[in-house]
Protein backbone atom coordinates (compact mmCIF):
# COMPACT_ATOMS: atom_id res chain seq x y z
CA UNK A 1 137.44 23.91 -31.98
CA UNK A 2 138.12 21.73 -29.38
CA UNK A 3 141.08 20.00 -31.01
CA UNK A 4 142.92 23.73 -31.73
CA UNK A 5 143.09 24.62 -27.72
CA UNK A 6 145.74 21.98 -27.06
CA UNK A 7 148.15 23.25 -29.86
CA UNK A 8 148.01 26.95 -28.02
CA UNK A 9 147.37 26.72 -24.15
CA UNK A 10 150.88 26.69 -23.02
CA UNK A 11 151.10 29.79 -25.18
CA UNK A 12 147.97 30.95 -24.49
CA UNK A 13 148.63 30.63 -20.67
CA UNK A 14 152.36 31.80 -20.61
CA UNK A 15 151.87 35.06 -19.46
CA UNK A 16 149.59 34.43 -16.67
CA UNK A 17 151.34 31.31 -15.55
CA UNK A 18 154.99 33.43 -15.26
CA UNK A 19 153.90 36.60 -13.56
CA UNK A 20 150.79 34.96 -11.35
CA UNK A 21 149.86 30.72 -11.30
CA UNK A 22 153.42 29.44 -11.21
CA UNK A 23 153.89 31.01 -7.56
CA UNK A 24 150.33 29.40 -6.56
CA UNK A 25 150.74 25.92 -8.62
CA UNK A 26 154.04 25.62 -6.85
CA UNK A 27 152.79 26.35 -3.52
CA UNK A 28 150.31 23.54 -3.65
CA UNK A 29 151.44 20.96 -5.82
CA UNK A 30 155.12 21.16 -3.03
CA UNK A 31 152.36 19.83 -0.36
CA UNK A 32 151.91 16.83 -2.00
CA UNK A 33 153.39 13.31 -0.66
CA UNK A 34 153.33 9.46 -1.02
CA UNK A 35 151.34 8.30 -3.89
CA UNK A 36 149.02 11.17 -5.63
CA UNK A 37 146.58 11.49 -8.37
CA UNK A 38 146.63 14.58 -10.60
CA UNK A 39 143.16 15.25 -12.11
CA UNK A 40 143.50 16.32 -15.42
CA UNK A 41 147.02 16.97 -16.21
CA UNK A 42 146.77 18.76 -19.33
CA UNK A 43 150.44 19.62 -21.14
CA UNK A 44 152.19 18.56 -17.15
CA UNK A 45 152.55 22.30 -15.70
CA UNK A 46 152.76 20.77 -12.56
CA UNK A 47 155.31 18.34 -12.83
CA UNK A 48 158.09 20.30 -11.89
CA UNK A 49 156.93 21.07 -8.41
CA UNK A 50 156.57 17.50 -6.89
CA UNK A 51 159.10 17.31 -4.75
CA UNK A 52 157.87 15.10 -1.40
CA UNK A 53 155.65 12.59 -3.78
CA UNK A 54 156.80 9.22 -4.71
CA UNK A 55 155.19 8.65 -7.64
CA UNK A 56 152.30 10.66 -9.25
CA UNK A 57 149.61 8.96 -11.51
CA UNK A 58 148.16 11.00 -13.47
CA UNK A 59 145.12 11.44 -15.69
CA UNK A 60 143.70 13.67 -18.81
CA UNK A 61 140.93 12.78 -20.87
CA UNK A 62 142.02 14.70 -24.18
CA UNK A 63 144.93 12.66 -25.97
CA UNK A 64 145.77 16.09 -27.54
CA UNK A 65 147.04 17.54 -25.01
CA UNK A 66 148.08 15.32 -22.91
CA UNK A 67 150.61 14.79 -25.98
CA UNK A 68 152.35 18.42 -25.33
CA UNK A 69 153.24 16.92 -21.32
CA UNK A 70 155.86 14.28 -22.59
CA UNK A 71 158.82 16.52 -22.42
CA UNK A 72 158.04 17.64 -18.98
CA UNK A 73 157.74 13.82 -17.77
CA UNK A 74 161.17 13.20 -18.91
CA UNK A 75 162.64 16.46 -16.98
CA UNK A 76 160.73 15.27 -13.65
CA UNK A 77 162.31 14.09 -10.96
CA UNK A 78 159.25 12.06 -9.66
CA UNK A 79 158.13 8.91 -11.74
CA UNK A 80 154.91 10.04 -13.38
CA UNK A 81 152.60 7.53 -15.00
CA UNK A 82 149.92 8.96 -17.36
CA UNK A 83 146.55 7.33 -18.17
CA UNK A 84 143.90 8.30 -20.27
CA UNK A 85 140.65 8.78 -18.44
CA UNK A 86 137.92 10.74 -17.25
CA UNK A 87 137.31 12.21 -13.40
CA UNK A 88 133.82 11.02 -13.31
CA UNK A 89 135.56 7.05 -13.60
CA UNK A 90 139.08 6.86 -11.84
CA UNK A 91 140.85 3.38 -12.99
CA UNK A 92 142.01 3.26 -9.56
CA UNK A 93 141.21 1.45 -6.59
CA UNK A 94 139.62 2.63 -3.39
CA UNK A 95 141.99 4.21 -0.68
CA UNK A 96 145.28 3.84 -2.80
CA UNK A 97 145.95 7.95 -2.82
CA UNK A 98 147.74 10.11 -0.21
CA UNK A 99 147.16 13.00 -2.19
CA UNK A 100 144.95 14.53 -4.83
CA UNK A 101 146.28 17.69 -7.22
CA UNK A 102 143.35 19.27 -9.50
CA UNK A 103 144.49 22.50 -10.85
CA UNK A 104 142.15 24.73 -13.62
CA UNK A 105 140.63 21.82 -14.45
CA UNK A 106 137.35 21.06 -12.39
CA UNK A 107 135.59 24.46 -14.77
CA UNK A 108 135.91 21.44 -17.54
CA UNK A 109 134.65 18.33 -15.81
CA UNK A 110 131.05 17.51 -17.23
CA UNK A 111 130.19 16.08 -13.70
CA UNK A 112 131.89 17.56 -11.29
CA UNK A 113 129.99 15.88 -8.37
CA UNK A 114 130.49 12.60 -9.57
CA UNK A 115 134.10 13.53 -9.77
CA UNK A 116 134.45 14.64 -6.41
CA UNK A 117 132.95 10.84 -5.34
CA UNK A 118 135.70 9.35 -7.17
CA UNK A 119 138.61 11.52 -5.62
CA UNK A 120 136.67 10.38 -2.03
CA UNK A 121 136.23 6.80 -3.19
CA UNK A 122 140.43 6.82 -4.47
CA UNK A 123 141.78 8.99 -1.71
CA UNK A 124 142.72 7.21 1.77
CA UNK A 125 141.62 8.03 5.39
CA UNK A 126 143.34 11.36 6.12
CA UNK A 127 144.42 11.86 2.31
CA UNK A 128 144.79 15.77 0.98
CA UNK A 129 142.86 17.14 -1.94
CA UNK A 130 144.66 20.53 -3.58
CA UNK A 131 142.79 22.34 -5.92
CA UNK A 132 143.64 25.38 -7.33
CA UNK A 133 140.42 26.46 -9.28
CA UNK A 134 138.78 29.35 -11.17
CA UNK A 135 135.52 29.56 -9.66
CA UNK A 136 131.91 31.82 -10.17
CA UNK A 137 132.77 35.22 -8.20
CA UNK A 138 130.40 36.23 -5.84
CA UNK A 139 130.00 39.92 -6.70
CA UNK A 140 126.70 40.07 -8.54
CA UNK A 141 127.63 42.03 -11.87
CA UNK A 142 131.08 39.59 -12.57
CA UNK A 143 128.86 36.25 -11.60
CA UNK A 144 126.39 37.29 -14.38
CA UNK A 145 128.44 38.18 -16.49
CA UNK A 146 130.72 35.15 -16.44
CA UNK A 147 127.11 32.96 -16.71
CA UNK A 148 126.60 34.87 -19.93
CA UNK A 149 129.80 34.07 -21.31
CA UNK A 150 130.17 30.58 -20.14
CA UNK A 151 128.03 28.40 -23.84
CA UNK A 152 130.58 30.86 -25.69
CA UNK A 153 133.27 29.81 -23.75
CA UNK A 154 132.65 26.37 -23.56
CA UNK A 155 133.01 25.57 -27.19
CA UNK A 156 136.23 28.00 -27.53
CA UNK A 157 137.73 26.39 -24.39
CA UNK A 158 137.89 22.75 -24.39
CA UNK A 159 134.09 22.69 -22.31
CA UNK A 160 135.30 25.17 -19.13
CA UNK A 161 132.55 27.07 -17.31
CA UNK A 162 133.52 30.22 -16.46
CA UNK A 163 130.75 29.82 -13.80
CA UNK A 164 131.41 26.97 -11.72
CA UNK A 165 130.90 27.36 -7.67
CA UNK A 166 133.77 24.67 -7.67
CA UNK A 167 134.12 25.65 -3.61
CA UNK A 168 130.04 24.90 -3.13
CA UNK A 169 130.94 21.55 -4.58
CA UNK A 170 133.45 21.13 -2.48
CA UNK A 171 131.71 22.15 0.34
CA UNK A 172 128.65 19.64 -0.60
CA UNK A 173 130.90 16.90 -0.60
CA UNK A 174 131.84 14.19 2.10
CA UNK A 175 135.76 15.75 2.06
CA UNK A 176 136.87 18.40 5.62
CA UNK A 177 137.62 21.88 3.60
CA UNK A 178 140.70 22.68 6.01
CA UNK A 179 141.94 26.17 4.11
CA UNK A 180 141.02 28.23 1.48
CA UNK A 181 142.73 31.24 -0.36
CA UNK A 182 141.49 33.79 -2.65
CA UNK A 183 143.10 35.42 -5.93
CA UNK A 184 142.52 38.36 -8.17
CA UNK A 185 139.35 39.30 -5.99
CA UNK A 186 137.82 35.89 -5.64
CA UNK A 187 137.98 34.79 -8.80
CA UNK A 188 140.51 31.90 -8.75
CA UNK A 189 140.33 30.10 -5.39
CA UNK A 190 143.31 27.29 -3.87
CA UNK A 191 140.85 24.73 -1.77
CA UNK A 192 142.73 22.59 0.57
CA UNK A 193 141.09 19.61 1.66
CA UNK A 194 140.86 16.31 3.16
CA UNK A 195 139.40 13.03 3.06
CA UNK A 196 138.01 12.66 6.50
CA UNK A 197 139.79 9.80 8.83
C-alpha cells in the first residue's frame, strides 16, 4: 500500500492544495533565503515558491515519489538538488543551512525528535525553521478520534499519524518558536522557528 500513495497524492491533494495549502505553502516557503533544506519533499509542491533562496537541497526518503517532483525541478527558478535520505540522518554538515522548509511531512517521520536534532545540528546560528504541519487537535472528541484512526491511517498513508503534537515537539526542542498560526480550527498549524544564536 505504501508504494500506491505516490502514484495519487498530487491528485489526491489537488483540491485541498488549490482552494486552501497553496496560499499557506506559499506564504512560508517565500520566507526562505540563502541555502535551505526541505525535509521531505515529496512530488516538489514547494518548489515554485522559492523566490529569496539560493539554492535549496532537498531530501525524501521514498524514491517513488520523489520521482513525480522532476518536472517541477526543471520549471524552478532556484537550483534544487535532491538526495535520497531520511530526517532522522541529514547527509549534511553542521551549521551549513539558513533555512529549514518541512511541510505535511513531520505526521510521517518515524522519529520525529531525532529529526528535530538533525535540523538543529544542520541549521546555523540564527537559521529559520518553517513548518507547516497537521498536528493532534486539542479538542478532546477530534484528538481521540484522530488517535483511533491513526494504525489505519498509517498503512493507507505512507506511515502519517494523524495524531502527532508536532508543536509539543517543537516546543521540547533546543529551537526559539517565534510565531505560530492556526488552520481549520487547530488542526493544521504553520510553526515558525529558529535556531537560537
Amino acid at each position: 500500500m505504501a508504494g500506491f500513495l505516490p502514484h495519487i497524492y498530487d491528485t489526491a491533494m489537488k483540491p485541498l492544495e488549490k482552494t486552501h495549502f497553496e496560499k499557506i505553502r506559499k506564504n512560508l516557503v517565500q520566507q526562505a533565503q540563502g541555502h535551505v533544506l526541505e525535509i521531505g519533499f515529496g512530488t516538489g509542491a514547494n518548489f515554485r515558491y522559492y523566490q529569496g533562496a539560493d539554492r535549496v537541497d532537498a531530501i525524501e526518503p521514498n524514491p517513488d515519489m520523489s520521482k513525480q517532483a522532476g518536472k517541477r525541478i526543471r520549471k524552478s527558478k532556484t537550483p534544487i538538488r535532491t538526495y535520497e535520505a531520511v530526517a532522522e540522518k541529514l547527509p549534511f554538515a553542521d551549521n551549513c543551512f539558513d533555512t529549514v522548509v518541512a511541510t505535511l511531512v513531520f505526521c510521517t517521520i518515524p522519529d520525529p525528535v531525532k529529526a528535530l536534532q538533525e535540523i538543529y545540528r544542520v541549521s546555523k546560528p540564527g537559521a529559520k525553521i518553517l513548518m507547516f504541519e497537521h498536528v493532534k487537535m486539542d479538542q478532546p472528541l477530534m484528538g481521540k478520534t484522530q488517535q483511533s484512526l491513526t494504525p489505519v491511517w498509517k498503512r493507507l498513508c505512507d506511515g502519517c499519524h494523524l495524531d502527532r503534537d508536532t508543536l509539543d515537539l517543537v516546543n521540547r526542542s533546543p529551537l526559539e518558536i517565534l510565531k505560530v498560526d492556526s488552520f481549520y480550527g487547530g488542526l493544521f498549524l504553520t510553526i515558525e522557528s529558529q535556531k537560537p544564536h
